[in-house]
N, C-alpha and C. Protein backbone atom coordinates (compact mmCIF):
# COMPACT_ATOMS: atom_id res chain seq x y z
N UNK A 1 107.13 45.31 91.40
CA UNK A 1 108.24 46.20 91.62
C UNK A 1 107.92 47.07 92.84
N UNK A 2 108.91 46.77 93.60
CA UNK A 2 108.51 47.91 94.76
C UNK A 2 109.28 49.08 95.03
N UNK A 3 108.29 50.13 95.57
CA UNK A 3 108.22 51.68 95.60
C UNK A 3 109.34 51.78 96.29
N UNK A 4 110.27 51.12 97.25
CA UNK A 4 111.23 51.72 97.56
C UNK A 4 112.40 51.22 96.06
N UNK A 5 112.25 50.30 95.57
CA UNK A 5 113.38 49.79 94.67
C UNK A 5 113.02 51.13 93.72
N UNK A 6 112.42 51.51 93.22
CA UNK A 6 111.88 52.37 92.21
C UNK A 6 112.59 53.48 92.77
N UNK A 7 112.34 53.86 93.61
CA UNK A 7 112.54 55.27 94.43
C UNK A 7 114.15 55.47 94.24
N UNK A 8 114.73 54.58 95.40
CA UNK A 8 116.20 54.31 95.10
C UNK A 8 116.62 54.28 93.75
N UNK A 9 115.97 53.93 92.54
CA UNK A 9 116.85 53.44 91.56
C UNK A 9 116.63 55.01 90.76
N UNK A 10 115.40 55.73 91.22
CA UNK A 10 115.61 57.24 90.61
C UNK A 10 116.29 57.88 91.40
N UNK A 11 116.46 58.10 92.28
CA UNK A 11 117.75 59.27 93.28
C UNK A 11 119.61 58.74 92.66
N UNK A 12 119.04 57.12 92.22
CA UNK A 12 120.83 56.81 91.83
C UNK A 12 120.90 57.20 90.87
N UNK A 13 119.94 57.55 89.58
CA UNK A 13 120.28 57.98 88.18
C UNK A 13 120.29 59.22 88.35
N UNK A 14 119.59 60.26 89.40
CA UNK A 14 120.03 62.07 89.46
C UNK A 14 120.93 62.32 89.92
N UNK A 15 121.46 60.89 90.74
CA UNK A 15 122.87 61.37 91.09
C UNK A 15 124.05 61.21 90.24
N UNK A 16 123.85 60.12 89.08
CA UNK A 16 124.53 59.70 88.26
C UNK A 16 124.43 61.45 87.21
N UNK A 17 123.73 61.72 87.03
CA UNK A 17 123.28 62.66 86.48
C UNK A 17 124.04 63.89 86.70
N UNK A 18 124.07 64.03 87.82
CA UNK A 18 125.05 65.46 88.44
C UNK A 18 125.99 64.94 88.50
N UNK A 19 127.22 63.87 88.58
CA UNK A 19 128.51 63.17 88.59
C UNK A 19 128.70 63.67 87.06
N UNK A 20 127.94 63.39 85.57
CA UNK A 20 128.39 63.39 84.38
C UNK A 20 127.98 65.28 83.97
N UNK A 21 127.07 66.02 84.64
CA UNK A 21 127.61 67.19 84.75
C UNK A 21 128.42 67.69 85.20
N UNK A 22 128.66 67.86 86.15
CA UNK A 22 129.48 68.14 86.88
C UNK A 22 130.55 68.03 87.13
N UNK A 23 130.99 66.66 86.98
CA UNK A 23 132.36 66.01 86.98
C UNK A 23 132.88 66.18 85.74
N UNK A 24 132.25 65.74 84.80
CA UNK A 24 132.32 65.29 83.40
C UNK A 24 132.17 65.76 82.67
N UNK A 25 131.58 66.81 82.73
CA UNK A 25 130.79 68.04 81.44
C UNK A 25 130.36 67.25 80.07
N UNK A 26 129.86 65.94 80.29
CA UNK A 26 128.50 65.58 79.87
C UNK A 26 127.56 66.01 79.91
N UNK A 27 126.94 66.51 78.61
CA UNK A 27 125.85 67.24 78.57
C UNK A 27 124.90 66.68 77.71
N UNK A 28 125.06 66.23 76.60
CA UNK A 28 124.01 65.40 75.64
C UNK A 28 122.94 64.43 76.21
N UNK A 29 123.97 63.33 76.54
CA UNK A 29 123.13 62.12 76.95
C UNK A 29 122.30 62.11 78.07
N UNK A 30 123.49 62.70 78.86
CA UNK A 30 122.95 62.76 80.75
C UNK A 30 121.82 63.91 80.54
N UNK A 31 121.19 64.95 79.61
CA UNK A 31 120.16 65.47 79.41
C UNK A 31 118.74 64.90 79.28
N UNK A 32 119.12 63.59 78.18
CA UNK A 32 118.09 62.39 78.19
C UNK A 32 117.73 61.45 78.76
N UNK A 33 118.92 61.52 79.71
CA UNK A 33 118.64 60.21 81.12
C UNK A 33 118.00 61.05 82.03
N UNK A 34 118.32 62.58 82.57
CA UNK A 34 117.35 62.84 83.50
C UNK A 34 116.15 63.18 82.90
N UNK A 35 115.62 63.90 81.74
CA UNK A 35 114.47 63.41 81.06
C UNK A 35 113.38 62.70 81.47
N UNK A 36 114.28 60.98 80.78
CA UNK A 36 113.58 60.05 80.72
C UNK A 36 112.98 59.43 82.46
N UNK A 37 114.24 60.19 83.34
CA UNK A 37 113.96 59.79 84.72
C UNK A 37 112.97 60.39 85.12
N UNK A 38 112.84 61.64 84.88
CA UNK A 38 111.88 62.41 85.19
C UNK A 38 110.66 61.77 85.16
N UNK A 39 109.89 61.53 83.59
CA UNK A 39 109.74 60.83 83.13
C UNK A 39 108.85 59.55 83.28
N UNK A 40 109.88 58.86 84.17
CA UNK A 40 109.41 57.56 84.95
C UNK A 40 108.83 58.11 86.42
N UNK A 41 109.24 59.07 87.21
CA UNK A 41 108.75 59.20 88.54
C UNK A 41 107.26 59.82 88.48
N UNK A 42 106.90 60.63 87.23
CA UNK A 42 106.04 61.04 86.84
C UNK A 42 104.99 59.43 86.84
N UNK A 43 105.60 58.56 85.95
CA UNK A 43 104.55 57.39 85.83
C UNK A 43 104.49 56.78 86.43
N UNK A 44 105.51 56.75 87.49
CA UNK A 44 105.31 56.24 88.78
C UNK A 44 104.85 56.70 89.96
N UNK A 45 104.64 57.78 90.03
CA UNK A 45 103.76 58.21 90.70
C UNK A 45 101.86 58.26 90.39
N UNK A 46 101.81 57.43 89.32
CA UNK A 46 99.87 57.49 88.97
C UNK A 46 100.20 56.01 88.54
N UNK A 47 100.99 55.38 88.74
CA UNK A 47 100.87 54.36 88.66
C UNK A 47 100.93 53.62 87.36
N UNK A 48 101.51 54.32 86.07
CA UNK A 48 101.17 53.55 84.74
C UNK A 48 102.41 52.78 84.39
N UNK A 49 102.14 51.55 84.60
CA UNK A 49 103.23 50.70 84.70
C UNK A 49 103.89 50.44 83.06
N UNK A 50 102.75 50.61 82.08
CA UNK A 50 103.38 50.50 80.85
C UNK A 50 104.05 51.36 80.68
N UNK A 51 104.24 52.91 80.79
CA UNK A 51 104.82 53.96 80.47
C UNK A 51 106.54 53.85 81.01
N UNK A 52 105.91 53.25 82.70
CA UNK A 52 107.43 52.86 83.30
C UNK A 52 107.80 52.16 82.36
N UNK A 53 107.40 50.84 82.16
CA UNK A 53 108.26 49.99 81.62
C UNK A 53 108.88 50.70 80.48
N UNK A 54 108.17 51.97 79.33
CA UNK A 54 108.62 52.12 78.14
C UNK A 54 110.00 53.65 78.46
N UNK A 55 109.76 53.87 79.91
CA UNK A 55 110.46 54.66 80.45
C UNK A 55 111.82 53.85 80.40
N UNK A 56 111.88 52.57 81.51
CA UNK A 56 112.83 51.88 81.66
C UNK A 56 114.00 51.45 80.70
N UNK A 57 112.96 50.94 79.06
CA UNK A 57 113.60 50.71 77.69
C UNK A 57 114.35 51.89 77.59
N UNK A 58 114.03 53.07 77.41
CA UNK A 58 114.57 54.26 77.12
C UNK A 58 116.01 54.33 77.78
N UNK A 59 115.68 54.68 78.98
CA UNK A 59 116.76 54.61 80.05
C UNK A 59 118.11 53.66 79.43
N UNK A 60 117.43 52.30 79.29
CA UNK A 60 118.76 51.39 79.07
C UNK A 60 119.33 51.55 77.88
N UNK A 61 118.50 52.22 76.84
CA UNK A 61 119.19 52.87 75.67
C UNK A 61 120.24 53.61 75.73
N UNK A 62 119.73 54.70 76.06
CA UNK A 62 120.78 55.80 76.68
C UNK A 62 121.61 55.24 77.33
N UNK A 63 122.04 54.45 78.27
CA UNK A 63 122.75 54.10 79.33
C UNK A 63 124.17 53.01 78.33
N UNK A 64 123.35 52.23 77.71
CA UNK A 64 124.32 51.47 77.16
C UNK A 64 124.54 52.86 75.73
N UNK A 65 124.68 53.63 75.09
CA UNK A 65 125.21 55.13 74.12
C UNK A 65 126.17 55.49 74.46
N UNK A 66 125.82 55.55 76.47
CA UNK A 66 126.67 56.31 76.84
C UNK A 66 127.99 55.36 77.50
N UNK A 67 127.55 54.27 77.38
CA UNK A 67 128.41 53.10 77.38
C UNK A 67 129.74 52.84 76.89
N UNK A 68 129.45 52.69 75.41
CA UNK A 68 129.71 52.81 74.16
C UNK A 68 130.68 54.23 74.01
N UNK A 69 130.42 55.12 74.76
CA UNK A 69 131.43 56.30 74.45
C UNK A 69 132.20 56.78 75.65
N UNK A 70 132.13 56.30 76.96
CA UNK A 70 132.90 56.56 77.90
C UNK A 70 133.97 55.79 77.88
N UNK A 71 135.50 56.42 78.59
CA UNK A 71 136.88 55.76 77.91
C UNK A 71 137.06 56.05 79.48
N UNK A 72 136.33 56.61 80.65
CA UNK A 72 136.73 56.97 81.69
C UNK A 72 136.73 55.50 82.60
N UNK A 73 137.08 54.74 83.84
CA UNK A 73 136.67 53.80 83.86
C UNK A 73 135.58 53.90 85.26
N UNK A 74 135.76 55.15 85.86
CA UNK A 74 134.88 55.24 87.14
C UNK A 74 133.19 55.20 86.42
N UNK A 75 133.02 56.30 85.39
CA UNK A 75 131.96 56.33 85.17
C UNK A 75 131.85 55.30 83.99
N UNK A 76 132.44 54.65 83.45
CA UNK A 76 132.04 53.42 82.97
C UNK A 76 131.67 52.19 83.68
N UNK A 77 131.78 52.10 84.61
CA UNK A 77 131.51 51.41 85.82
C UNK A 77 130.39 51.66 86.27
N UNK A 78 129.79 52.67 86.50
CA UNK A 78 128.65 53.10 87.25
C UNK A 78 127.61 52.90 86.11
N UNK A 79 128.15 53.39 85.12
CA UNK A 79 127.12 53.12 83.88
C UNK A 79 126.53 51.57 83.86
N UNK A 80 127.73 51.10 83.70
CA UNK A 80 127.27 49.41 83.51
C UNK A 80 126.31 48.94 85.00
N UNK A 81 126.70 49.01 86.20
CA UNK A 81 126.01 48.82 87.12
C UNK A 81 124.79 49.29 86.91
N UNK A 82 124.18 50.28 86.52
CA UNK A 82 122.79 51.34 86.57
C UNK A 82 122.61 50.59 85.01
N UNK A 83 122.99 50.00 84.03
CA UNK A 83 122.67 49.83 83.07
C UNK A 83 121.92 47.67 83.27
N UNK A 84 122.60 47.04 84.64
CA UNK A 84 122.27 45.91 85.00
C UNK A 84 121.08 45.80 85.35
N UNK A 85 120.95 46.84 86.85
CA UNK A 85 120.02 47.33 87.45
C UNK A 85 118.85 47.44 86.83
N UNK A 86 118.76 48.52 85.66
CA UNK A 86 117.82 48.48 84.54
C UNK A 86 117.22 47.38 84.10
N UNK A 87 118.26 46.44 83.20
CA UNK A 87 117.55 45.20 83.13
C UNK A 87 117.13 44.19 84.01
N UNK A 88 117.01 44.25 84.91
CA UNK A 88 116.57 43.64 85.65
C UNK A 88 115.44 44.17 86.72
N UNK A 89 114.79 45.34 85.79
CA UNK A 89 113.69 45.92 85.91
C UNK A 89 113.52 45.80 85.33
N UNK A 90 113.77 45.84 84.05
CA UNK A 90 112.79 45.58 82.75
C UNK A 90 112.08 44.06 82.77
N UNK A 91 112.69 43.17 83.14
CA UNK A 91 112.62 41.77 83.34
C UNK A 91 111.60 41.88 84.51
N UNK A 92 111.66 41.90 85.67
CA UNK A 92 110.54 42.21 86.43
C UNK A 92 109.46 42.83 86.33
N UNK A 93 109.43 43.52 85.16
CA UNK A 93 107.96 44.14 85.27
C UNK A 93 107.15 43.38 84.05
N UNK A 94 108.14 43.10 83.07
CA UNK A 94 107.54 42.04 82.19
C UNK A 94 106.68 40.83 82.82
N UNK A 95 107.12 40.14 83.91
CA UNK A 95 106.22 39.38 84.33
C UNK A 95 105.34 40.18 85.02
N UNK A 96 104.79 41.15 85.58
CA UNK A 96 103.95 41.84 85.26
C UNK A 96 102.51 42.50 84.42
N UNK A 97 103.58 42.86 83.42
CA UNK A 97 102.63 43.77 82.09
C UNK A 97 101.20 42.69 81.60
């Protein structure tokens, strides 16, 4: 997995993050996605790839919750995209681990 894909894919979830504050006055979930993002940049920055990966699981939890309860279709959209994205990090690092 590379440090710029990683990088990029955390600046798109803080931004996703301030869109469902901000826009949305989502407050529950989008609390546990920046969290969990947090989270991951933390383990990605020392390098513990298991933690990412158990970061990543997390993430797609939340992501598909918040899935499941958005009726909006912009940010249901973005969800599902950032929720693809995900798996297909999770899948890449598995060949990995």
């Amino acid at each position: 997995m590379s440090e710029q894909k990683i990088t990029s894919f955390i600046c798109e979830l803080i931004k996703f993050y301030k869109i469902l504050v901000f826009s949305r006055k989502e407050f529950v979930i989008s609390k546990r996605i920046i969290k969990v993002t947090v989270s991951l940049g933390s383990c990605f920055s020392v390098k513990n790839k298991k933690e990412m990966y158990e970061s990543f699981i997390e993430i797609e939890f939340w992501l598909k919750v918040l899935l499941s309860l958005m009726d909006e279709q912009e940010i249901y959209e973005k969800t599902l995209e950032l929720c693809k994205k995900t798996e297909e990090i999770i899948k890449s690092m598995e060949d990995e681990l």
